[in-house]
N, C-alpha and C. Protein backbone atom coordinates (compact mmCIF):
# COMPACT_ATOMS: atom_id res chain seq x y z
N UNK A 1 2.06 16.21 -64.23
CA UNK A 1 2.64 15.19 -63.42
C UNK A 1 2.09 15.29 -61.99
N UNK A 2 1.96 14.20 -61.48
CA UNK A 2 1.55 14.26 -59.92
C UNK A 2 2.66 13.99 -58.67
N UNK A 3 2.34 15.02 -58.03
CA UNK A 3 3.28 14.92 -56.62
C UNK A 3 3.31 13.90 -55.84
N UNK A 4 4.17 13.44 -55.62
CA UNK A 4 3.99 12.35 -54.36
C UNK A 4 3.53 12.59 -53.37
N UNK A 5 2.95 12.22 -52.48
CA UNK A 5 1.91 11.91 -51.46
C UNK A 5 2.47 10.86 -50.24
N UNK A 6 2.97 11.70 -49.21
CA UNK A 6 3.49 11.05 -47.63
C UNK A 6 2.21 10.10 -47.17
N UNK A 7 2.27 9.17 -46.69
CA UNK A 7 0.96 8.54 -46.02
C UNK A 7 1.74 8.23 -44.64
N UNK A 8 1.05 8.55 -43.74
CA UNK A 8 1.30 7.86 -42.08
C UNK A 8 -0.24 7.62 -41.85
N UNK A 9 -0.40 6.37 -41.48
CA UNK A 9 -1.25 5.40 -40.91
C UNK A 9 -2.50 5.33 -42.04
N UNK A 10 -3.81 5.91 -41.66
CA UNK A 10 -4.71 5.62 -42.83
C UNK A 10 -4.93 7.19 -43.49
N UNK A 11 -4.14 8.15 -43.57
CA UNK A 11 -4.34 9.69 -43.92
C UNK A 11 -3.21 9.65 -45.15
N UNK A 12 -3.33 10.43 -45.88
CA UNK A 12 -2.60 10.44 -47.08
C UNK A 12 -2.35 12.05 -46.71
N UNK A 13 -1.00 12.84 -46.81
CA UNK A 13 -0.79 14.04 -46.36
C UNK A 13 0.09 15.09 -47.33
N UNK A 14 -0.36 15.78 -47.96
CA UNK A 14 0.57 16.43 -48.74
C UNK A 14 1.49 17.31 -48.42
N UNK A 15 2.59 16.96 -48.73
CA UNK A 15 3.90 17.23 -48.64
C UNK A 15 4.61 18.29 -47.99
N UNK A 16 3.79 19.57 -48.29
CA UNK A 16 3.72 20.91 -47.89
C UNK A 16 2.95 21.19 -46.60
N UNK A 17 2.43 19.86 -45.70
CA UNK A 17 1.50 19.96 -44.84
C UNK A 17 2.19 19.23 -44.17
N UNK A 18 3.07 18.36 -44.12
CA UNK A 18 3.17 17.20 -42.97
C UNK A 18 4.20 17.85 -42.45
N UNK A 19 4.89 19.02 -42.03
CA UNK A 19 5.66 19.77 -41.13
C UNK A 19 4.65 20.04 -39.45
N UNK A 20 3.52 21.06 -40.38
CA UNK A 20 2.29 21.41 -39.51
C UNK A 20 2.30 20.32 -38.98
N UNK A 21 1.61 19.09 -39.73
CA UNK A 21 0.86 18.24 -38.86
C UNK A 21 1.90 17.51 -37.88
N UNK A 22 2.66 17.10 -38.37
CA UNK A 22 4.06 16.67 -36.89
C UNK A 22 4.39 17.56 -35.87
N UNK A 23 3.90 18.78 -36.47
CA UNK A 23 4.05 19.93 -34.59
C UNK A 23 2.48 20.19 -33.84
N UNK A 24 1.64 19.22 -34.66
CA UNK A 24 -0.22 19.39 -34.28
C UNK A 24 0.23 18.34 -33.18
N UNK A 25 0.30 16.92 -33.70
CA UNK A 25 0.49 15.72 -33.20
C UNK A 25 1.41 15.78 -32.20
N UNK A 26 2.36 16.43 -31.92
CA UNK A 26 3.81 16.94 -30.88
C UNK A 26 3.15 17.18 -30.15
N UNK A 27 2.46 18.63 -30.06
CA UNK A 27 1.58 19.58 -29.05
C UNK A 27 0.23 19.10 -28.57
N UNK A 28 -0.25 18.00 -29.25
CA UNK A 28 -1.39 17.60 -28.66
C UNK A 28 -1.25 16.58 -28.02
N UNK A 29 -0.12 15.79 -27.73
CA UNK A 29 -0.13 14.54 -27.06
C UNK A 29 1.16 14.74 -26.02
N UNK A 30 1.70 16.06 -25.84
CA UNK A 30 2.63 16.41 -25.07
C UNK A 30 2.51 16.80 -23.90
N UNK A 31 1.10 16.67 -23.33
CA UNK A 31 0.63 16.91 -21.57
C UNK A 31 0.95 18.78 -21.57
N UNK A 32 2.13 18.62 -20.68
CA UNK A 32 2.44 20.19 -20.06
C UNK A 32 2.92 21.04 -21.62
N UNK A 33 3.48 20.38 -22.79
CA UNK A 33 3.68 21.00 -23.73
C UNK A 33 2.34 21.55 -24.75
N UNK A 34 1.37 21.49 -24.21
CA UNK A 34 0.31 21.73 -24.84
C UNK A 34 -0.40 23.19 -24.73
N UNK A 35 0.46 23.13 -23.25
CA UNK A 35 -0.12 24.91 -22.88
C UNK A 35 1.51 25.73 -22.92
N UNK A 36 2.05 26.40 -23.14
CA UNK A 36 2.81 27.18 -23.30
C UNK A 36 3.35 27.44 -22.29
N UNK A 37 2.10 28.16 -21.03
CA UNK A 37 2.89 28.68 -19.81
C UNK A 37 3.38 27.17 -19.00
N UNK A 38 2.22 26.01 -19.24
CA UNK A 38 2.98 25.10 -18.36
C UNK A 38 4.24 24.63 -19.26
N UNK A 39 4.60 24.63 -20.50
CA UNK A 39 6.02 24.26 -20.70
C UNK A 39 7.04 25.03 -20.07
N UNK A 40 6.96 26.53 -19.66
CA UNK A 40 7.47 26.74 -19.38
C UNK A 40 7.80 26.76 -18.07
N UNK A 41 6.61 26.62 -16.94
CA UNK A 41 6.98 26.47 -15.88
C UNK A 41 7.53 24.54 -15.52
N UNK A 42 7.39 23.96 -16.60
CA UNK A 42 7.72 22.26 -16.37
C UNK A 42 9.20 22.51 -16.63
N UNK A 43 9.85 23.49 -17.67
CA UNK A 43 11.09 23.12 -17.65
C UNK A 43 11.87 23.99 -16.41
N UNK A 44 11.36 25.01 -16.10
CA UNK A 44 11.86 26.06 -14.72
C UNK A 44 12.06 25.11 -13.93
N UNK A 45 11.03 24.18 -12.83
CA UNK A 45 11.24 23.47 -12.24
C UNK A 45 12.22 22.01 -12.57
N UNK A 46 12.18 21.89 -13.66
CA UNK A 46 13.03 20.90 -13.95
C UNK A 46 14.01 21.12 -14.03
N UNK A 47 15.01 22.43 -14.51
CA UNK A 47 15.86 22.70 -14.38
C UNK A 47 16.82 23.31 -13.20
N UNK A 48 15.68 23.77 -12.04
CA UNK A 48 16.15 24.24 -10.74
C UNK A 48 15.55 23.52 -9.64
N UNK A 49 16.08 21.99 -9.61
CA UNK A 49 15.88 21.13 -8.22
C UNK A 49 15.64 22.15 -6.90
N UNK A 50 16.39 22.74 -6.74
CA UNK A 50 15.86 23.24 -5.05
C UNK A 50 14.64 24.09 -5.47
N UNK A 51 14.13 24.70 -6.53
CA UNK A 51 13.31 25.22 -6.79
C UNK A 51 11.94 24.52 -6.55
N UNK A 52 12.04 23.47 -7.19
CA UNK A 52 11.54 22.11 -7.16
C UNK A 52 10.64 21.33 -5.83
N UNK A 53 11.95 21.44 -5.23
CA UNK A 53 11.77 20.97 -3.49
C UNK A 53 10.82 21.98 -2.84
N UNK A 54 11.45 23.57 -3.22
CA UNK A 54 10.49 24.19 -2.22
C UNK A 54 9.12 24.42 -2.52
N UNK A 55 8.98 24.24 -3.75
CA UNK A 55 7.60 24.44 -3.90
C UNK A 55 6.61 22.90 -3.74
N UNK A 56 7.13 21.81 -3.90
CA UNK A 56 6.65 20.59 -3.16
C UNK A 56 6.39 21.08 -1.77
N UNK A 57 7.08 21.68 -1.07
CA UNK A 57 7.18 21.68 0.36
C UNK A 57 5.97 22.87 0.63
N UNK A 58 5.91 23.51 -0.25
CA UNK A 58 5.00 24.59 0.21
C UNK A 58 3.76 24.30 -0.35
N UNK A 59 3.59 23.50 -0.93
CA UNK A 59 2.01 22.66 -1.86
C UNK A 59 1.60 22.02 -1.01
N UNK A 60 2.53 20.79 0.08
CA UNK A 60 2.53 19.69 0.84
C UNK A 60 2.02 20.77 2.32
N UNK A 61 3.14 21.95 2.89
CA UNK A 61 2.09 22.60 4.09
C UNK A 61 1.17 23.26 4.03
N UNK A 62 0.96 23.36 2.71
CA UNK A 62 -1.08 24.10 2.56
C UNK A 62 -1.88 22.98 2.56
N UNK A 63 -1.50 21.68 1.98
CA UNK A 63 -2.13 20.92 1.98
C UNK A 63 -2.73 20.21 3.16
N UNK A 64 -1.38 20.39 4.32
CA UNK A 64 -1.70 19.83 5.97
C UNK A 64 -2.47 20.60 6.57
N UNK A 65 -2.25 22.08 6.20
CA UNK A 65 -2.75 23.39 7.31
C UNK A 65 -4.37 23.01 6.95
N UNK A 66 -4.73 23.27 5.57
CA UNK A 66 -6.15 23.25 5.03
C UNK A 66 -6.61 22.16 5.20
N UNK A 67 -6.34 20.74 5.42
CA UNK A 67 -7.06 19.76 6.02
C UNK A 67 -6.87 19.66 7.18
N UNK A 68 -6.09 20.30 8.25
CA UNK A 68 -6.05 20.35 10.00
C UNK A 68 -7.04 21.17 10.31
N UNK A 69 -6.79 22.19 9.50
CA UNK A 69 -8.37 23.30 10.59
C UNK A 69 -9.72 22.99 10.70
N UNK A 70 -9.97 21.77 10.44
CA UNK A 70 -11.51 21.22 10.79
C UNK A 70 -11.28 20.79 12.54
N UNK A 71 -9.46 19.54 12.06
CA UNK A 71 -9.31 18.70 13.17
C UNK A 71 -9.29 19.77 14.39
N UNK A 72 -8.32 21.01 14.08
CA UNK A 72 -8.05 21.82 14.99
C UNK A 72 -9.30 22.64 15.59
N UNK A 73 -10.25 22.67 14.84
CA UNK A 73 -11.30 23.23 15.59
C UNK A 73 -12.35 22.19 16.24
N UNK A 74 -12.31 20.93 15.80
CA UNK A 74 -13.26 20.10 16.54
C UNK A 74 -12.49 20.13 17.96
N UNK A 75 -10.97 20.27 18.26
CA UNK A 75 -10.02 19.93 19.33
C UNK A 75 -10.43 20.96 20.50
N UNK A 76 -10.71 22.18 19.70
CA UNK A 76 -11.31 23.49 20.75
C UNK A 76 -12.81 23.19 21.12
N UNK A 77 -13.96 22.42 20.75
CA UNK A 77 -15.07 21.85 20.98
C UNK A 77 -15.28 20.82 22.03
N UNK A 78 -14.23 19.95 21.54
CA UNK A 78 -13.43 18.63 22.78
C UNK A 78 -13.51 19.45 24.21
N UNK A 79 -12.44 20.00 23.93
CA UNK A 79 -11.47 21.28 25.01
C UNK A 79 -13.34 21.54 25.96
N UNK A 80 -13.76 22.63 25.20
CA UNK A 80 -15.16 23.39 26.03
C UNK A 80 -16.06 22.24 26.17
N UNK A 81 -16.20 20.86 25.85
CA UNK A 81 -17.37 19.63 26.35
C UNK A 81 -16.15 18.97 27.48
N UNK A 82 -15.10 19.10 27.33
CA UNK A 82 -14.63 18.39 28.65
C UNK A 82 -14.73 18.98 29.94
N UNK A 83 -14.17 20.26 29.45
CA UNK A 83 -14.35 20.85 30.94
C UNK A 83 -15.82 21.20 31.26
N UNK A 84 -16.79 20.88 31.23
CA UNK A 84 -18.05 20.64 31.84
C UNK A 84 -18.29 19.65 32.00
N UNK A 85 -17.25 18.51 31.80
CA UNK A 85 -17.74 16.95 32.55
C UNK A 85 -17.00 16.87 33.84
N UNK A 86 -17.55 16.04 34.74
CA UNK A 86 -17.19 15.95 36.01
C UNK A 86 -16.96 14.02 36.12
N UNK A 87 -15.58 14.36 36.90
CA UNK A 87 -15.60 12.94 37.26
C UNK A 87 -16.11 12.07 38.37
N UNK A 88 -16.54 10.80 38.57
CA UNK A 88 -16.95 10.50 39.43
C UNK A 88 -15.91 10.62 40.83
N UNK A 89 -16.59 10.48 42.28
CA UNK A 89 -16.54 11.15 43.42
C UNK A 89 -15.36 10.07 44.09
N UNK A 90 -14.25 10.22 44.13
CA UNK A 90 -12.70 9.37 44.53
C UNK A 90 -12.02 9.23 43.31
N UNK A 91 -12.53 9.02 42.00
CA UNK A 91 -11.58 9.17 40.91
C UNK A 91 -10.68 10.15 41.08
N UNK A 92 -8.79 9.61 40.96
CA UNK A 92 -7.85 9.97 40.96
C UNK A 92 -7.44 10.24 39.05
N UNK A 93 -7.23 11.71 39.14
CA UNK A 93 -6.61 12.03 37.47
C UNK A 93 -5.11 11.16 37.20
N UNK A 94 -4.86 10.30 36.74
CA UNK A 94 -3.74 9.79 36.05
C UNK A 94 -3.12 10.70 35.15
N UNK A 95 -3.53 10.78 33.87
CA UNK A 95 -2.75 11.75 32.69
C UNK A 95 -4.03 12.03 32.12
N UNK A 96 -3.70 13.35 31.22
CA UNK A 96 -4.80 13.70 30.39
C UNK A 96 -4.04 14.33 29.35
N UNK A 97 -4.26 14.49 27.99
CA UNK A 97 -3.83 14.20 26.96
C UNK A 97 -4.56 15.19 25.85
N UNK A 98 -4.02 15.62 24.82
CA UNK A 98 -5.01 16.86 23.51
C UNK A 98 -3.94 16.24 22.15
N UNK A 99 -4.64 16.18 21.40
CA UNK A 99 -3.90 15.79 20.23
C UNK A 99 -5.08 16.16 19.30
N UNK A 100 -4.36 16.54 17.72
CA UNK A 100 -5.49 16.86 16.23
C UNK A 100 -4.08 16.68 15.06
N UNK A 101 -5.00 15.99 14.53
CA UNK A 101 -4.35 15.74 13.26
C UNK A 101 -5.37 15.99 11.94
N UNK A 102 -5.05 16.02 10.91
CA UNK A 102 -6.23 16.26 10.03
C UNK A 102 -6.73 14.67 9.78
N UNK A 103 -7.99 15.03 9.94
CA UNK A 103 -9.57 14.00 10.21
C UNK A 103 -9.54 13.69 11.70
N UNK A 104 -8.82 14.08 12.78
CA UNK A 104 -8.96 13.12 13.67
C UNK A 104 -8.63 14.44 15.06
N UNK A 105 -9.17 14.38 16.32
CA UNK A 105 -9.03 15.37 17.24
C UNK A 105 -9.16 14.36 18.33
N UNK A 106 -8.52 14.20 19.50
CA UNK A 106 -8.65 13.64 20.77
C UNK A 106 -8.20 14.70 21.76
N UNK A 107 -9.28 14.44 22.96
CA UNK A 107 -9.14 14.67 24.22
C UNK A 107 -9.29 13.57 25.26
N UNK A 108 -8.11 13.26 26.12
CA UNK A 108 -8.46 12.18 26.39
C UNK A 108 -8.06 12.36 27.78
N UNK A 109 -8.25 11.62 29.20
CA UNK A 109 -8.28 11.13 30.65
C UNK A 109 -8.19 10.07 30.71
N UNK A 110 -7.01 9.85 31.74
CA UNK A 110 -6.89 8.43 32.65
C UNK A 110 -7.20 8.59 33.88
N UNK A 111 -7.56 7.46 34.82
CA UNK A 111 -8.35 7.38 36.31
C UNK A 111 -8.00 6.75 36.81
N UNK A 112 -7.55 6.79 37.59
CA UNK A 112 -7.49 5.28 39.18
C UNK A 112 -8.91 5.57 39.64
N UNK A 113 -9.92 4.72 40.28
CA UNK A 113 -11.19 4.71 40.96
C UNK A 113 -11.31 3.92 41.62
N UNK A 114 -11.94 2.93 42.50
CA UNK A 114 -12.11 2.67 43.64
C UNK A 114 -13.98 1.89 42.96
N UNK A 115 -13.78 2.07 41.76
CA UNK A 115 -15.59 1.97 41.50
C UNK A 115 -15.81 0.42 40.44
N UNK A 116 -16.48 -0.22 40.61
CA UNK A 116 -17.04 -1.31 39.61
C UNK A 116 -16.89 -0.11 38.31
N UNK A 117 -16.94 -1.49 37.15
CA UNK A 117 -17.60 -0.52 35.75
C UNK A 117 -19.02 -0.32 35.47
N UNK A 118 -19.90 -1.22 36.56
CA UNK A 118 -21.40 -0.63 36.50
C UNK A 118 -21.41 1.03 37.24
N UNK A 119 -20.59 1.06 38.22
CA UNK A 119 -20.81 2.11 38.70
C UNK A 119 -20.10 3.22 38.09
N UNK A 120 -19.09 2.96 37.11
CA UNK A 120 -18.41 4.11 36.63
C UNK A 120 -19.28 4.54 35.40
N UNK A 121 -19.92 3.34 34.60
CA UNK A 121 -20.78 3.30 33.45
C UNK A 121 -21.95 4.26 33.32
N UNK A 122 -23.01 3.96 35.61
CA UNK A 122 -24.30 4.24 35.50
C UNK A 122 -23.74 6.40 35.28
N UNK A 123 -22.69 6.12 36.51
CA UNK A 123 -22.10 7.84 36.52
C UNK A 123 -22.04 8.01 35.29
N UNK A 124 -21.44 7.57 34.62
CA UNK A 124 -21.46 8.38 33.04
C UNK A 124 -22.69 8.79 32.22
N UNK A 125 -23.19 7.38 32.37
CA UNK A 125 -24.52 7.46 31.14
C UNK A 125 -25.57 9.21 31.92
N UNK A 126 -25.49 8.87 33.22
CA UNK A 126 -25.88 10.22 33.83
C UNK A 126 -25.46 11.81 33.44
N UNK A 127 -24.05 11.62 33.64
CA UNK A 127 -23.33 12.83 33.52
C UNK A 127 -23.47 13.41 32.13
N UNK A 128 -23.06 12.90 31.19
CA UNK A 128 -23.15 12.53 29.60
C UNK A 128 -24.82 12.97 29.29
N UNK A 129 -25.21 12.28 29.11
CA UNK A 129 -26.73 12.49 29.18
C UNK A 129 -27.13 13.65 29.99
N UNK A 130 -26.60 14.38 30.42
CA UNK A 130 -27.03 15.76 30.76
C UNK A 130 -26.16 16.73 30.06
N UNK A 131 -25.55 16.19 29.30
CA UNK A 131 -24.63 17.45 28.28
C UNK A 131 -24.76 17.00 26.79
N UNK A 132 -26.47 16.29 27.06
CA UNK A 132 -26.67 15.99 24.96
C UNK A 132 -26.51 14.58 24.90
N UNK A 133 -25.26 14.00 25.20
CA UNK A 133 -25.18 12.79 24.62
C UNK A 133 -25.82 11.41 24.51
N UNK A 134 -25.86 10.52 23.59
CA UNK A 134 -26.42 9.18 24.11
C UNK A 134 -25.62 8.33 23.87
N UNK A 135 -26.00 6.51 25.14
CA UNK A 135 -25.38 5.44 25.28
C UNK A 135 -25.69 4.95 23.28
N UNK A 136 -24.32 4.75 22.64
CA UNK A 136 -24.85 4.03 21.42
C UNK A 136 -24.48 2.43 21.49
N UNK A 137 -23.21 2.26 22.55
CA UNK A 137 -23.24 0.53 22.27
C UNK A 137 -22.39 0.49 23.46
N UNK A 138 -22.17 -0.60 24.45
CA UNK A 138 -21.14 -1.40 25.22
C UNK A 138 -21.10 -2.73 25.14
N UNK A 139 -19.78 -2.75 25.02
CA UNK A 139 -18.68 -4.10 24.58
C UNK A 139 -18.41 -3.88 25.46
N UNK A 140 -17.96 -5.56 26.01
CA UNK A 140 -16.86 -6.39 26.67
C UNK A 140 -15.71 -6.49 26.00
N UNK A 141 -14.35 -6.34 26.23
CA UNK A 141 -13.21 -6.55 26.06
C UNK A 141 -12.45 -7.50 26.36
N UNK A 142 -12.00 -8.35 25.22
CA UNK A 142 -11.51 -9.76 25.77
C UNK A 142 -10.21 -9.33 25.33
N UNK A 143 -9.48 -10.95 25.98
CA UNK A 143 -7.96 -10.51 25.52
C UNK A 143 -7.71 -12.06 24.59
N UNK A 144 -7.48 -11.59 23.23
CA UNK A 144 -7.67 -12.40 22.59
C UNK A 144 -8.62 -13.62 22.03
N UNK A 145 -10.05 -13.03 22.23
CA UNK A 145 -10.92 -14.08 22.61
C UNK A 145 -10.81 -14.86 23.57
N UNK A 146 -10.21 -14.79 24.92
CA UNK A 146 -10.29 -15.44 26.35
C UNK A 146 -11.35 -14.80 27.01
N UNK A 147 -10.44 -14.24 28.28
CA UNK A 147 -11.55 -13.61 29.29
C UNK A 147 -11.70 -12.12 28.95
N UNK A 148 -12.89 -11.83 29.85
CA UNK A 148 -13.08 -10.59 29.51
C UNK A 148 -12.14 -9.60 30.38
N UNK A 149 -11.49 -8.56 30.03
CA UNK A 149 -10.47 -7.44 30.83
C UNK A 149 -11.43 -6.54 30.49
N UNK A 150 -12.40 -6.25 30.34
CA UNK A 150 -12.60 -4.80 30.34
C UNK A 150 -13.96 -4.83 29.57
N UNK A 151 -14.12 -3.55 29.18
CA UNK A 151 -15.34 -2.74 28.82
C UNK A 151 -14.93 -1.82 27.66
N UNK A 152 -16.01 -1.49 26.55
CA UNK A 152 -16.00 -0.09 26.25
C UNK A 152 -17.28 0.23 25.95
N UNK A 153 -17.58 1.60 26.39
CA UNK A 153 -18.93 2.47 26.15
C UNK A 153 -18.58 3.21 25.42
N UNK A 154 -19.75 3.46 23.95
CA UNK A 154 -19.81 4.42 23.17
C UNK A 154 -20.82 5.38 23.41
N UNK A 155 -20.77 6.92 23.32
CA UNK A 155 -21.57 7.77 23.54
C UNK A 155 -21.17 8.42 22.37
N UNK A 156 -22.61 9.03 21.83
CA UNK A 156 -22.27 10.43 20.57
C UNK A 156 -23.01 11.17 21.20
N UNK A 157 -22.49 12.28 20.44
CA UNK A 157 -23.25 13.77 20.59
C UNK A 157 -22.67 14.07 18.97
N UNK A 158 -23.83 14.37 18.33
CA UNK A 158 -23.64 15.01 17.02
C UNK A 158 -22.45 14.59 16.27
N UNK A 159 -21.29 14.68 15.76
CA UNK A 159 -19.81 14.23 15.14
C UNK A 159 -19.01 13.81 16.22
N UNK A 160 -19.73 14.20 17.23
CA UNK A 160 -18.22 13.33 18.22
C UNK A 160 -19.18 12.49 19.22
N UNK A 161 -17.34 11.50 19.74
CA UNK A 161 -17.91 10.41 20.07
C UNK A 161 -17.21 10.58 21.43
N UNK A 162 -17.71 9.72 22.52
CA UNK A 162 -17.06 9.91 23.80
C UNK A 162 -17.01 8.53 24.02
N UNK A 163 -15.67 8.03 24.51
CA UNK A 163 -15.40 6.59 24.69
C UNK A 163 -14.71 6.53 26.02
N UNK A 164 -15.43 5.50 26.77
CA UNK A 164 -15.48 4.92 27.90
C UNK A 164 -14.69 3.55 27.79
N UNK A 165 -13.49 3.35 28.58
CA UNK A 165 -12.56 2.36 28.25
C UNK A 165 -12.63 2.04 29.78
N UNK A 166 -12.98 0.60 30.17
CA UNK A 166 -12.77 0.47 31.54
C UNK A 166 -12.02 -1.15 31.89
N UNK A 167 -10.58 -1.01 32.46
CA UNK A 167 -9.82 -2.28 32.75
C UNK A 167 -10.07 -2.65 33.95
N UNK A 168 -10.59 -3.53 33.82
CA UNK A 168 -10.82 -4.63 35.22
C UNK A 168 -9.35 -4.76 35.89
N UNK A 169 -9.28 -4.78 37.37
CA UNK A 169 -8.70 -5.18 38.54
C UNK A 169 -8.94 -5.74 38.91
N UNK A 170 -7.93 -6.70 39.70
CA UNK A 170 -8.10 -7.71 41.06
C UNK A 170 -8.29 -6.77 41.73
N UNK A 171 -9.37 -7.68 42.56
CA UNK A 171 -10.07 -6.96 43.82
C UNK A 171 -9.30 -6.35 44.70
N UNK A 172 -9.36 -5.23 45.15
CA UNK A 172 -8.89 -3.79 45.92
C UNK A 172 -7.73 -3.25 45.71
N UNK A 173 -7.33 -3.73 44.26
CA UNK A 173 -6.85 -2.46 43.77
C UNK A 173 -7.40 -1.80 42.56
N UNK A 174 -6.94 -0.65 42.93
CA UNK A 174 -8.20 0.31 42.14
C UNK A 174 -7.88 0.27 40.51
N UNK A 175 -9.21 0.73 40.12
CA UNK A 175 -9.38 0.05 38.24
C UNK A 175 -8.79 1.24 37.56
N UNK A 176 -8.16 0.95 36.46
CA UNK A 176 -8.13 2.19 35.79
C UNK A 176 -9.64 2.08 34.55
N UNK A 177 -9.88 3.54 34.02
CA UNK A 177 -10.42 4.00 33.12
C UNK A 177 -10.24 4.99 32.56
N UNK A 178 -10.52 4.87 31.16
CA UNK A 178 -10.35 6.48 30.32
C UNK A 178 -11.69 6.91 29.96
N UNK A 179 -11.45 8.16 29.65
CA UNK A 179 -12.84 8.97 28.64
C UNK A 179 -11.67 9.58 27.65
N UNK A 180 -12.34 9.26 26.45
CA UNK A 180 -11.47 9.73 25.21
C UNK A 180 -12.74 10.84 24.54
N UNK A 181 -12.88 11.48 24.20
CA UNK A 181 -13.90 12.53 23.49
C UNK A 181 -12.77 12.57 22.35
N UNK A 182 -13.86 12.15 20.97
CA UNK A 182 -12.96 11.94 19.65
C UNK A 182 -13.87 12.90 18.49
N UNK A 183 -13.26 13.05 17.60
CA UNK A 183 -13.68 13.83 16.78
C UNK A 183 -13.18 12.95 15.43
N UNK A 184 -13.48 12.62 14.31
CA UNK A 184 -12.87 11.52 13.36
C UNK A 184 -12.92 10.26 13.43
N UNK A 185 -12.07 9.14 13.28
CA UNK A 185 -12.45 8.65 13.33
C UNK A 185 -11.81 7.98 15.33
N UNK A 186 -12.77 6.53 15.45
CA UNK A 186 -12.98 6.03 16.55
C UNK A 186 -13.05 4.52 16.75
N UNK A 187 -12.56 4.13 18.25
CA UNK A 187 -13.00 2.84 18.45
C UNK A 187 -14.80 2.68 18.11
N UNK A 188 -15.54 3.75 18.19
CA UNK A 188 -16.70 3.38 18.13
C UNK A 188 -17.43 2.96 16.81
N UNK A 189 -18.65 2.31 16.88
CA UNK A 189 -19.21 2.52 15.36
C UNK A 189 -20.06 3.55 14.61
């Protein structure tokens, strides 16, 4: 006499076999149940929420620390190229500013001056250009496609960029401008 014969889909499976094969098919299409230790660490965490949390939290600050220490060290590079720039001769310091985030590092200066933006521009391209860098582009700054308010100069040196932001004034009072030294990304191109 012949045994009956289970069929699921196009496999014909004998009888004494289709236990196995329903714990093959379980374990192979079960993700974390496929490896042992991760079932067991999927149900640990699943079963102990704060467990859960802290190790999100401690995945998430390796994840910030190990992508900041590029930003944080381009920020100490910023730091030693600024202080060997000099500002032009009546420029008043407004604020100056340090910030790093991961991809991105700023050092930045504000100015009251007394100077056109040709003359704050020619000082730069000078100053700059004696510590490596070159002029890569200057824009006019409109305000909304109207008139022009301003300026910006791009300078690189190797990964960083030094940006020259200059707002036009009515005549005799004095202009402001920044120098931003960036590391990441930038107004520039």
């Amino acid at each position: 006499m012949i045994e009956p014969v289970a069929t699921r889909g196009a496999f014909q499976i004998e009888p004494d076999t289709e236990l196995a094969c329903d714990q093959v098919v379980r374990n192979s299409t079960g993700g974390w149940s496929s490896f042992p230790e991760g079932a067991r660490l999927a149900k640990l965490l699943w079963r102990r929420p704060v467990l859960s949390g802290f190790v999100l939290v401690l995945v998430l600050l390796v994840a910030y620390f190990v992508t900041d220490a590029p930003a944080a060290q381009a920020a100490t590079a910023l730091a030693e190229q600024s202080g060997s720039l000099n500002a032009p001769a009546g420029a008043q310091l407004v604020t100056q500013r340090s910030s790093h985030k991961p991809g991105q590092a700023v050092l930045g200066s504000e100015y009251h001056v007394d100077l056109s933006y040709l003359e704050v521009r020619s000082f730069y391209d000078s100053e700059l250009s004696r510590q490596g860098w070159r002029l890569v582009s200057d824009k006019p700054v409109t305000d909304s496609g109207g008139p022009v308010v301003g300026n910006i100069a791009c300078y690189q040196k190797a990964e960083f960029w030094a940006v020259l932001q200059y707002f036009n004034s009515p005549e005799g009072i004095p202009a402001d401008y920044g120098l931003d030294l960036v590391w990441g990304s930038s107004v520039c191109p």
